[in-house]
N, C-alpha and C. Protein backbone atom coordinates (compact mmCIF):
# COMPACT_ATOMS: atom_id res chain seq x y z
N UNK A 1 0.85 -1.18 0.00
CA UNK A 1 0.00 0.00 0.00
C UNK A 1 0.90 1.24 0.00
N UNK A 2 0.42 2.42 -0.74
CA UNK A 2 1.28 3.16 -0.94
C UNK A 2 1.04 4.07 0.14
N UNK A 3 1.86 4.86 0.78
CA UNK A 3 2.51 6.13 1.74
C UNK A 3 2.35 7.46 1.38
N UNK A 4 1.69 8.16 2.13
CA UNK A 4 1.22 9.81 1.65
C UNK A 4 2.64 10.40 2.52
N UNK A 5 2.99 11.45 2.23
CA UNK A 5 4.30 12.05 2.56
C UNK A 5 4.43 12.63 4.20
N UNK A 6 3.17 12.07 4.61
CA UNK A 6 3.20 12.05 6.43
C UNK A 6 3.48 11.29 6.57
N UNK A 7 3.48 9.98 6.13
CA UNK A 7 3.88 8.48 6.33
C UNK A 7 2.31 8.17 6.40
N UNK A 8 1.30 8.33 6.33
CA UNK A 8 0.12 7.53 6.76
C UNK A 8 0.00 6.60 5.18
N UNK A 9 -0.48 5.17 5.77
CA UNK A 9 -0.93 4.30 4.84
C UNK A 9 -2.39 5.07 3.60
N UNK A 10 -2.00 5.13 2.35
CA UNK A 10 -3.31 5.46 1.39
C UNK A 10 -4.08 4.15 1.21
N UNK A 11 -5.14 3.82 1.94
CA UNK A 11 -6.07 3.61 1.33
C UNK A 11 -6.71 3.53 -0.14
N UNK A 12 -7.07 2.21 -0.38
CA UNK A 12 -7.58 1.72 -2.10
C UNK A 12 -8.84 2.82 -2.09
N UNK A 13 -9.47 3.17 -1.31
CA UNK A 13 -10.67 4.78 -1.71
C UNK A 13 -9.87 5.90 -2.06
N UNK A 14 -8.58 6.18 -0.78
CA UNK A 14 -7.84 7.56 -1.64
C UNK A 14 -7.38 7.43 -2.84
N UNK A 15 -6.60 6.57 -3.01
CA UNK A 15 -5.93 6.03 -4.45
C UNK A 15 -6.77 6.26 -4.96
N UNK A 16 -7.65 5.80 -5.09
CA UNK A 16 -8.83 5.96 -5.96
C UNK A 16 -9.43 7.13 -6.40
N UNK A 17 -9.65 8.45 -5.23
CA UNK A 17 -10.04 9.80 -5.31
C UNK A 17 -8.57 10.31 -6.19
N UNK A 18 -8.06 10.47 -5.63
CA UNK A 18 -6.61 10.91 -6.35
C UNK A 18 -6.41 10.41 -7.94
N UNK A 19 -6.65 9.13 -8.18
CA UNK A 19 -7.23 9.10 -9.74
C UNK A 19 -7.98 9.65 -10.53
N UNK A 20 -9.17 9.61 -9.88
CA UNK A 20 -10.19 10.37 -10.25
C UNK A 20 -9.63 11.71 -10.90
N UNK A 21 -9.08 12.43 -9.48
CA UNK A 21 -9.27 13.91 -9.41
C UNK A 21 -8.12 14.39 -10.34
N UNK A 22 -7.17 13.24 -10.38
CA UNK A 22 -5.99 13.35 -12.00
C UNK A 22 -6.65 13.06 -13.49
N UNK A 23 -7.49 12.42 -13.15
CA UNK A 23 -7.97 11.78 -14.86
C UNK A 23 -8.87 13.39 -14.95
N UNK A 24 -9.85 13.84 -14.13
CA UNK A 24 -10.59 14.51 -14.18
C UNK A 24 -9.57 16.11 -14.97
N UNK A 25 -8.58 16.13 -14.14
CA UNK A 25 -7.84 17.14 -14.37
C UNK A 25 -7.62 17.34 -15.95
N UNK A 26 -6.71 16.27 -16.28
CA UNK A 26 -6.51 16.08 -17.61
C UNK A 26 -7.65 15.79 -18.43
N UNK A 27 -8.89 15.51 -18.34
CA UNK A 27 -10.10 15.90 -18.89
C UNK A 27 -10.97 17.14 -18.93
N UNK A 28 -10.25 17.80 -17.98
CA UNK A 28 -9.86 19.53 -17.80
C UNK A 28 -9.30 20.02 -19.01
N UNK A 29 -8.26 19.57 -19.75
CA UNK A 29 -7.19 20.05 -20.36
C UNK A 29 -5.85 20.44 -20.25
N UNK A 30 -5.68 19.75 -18.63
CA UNK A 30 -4.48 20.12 -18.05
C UNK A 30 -3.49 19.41 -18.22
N UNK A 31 -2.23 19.42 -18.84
CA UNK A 31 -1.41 18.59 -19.44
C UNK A 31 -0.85 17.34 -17.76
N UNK A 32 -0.56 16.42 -18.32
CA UNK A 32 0.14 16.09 -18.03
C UNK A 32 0.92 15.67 -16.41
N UNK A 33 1.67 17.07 -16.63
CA UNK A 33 2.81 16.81 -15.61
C UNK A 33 2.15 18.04 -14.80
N UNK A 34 1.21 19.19 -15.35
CA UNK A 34 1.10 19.90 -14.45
C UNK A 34 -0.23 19.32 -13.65
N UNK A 35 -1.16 18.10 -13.85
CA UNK A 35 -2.01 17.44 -13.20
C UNK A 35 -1.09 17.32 -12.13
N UNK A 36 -0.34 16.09 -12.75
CA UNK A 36 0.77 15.47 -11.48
C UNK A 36 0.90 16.23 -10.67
N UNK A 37 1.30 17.52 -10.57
CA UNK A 37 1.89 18.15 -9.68
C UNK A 37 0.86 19.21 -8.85
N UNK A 38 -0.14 19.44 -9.27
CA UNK A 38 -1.76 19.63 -9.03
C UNK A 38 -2.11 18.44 -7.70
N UNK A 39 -1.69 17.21 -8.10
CA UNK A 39 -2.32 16.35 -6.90
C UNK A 39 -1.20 16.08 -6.04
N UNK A 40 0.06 16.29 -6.21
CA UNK A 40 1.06 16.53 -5.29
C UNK A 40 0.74 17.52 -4.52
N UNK A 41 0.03 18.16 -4.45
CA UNK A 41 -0.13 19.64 -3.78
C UNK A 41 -1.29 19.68 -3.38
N UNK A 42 -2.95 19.17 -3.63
CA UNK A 42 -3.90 18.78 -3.08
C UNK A 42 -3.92 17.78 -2.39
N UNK A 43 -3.18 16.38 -2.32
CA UNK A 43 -2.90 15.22 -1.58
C UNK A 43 -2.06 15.14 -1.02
N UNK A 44 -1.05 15.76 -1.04
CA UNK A 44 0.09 15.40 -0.59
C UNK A 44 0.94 14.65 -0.51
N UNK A 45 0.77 13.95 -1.79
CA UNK A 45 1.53 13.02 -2.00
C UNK A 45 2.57 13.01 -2.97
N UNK A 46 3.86 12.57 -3.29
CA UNK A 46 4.68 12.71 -3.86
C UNK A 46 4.66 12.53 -5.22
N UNK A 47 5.58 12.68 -6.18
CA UNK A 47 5.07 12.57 -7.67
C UNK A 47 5.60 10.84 -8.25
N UNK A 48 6.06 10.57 -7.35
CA UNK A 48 6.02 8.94 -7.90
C UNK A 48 5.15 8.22 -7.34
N UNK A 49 4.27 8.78 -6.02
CA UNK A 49 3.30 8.10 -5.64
C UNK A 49 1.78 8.62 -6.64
N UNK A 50 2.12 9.72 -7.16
CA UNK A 50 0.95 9.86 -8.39
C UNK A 50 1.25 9.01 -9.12
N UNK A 51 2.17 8.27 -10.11
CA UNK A 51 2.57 7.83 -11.14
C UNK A 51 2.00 6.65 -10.99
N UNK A 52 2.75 6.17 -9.41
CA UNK A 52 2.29 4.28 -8.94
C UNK A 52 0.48 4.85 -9.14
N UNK A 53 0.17 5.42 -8.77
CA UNK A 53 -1.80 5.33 -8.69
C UNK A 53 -1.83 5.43 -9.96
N UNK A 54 -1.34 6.34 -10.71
CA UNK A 54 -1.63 6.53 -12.60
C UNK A 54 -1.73 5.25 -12.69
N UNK A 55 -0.73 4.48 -12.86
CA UNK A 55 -0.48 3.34 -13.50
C UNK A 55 -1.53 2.11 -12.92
N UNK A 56 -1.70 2.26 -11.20
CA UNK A 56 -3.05 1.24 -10.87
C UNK A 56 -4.28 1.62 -11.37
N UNK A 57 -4.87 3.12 -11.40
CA UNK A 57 -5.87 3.19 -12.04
C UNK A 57 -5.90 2.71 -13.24
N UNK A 58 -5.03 2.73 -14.00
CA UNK A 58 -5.32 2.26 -15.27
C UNK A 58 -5.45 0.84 -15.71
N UNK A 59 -4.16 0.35 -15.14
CA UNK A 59 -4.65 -1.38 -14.73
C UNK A 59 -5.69 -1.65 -14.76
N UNK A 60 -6.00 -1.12 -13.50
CA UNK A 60 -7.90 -1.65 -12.94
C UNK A 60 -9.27 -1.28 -13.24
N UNK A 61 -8.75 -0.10 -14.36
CA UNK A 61 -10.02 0.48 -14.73
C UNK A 61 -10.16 0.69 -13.94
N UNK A 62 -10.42 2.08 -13.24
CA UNK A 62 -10.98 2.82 -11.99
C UNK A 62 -11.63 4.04 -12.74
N UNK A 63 -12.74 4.43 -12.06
CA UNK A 63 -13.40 5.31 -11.99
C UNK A 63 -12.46 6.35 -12.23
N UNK A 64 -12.69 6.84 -13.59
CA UNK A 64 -14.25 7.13 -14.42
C UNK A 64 -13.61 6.94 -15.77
N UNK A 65 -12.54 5.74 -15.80
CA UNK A 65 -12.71 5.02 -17.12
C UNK A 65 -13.31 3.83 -17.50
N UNK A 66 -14.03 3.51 -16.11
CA UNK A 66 -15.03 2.47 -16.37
C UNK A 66 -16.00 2.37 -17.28
């Protein structure tokens, strides 16, 4: 399970919001890397811990490419 930059364990629901709120972004029109760094700064979580969720949401089909 991945680590928010307090150390607290993320949860498969945050992961999940944090997908969301990246796919959503870039369905915004927001490129890219400045999403990434958009949810580094609303979550607090680091930019390789966006990448690891990029990459599980997509795996798993998560909401809202279901």
């Amino acid at each position: 399970m991945t680590q928010s930059t307090n150390g607290q364990q993320l949860t498969e629901n945050r992961r999940k919001e944090i997908f969301f709120a990246l796919v959503d972004a870039q369905d915004h029109e927001i490129d890219v890397a400045h999403s990434r760094r958009l949810m580094v700064e609303r979550f607090g979580v680091s930019e390789s811990q966006v990448r690891q969720i990029e990459r599980e949401g997509m795996e798993n089909q998560w909401p809202p490419l279901e």
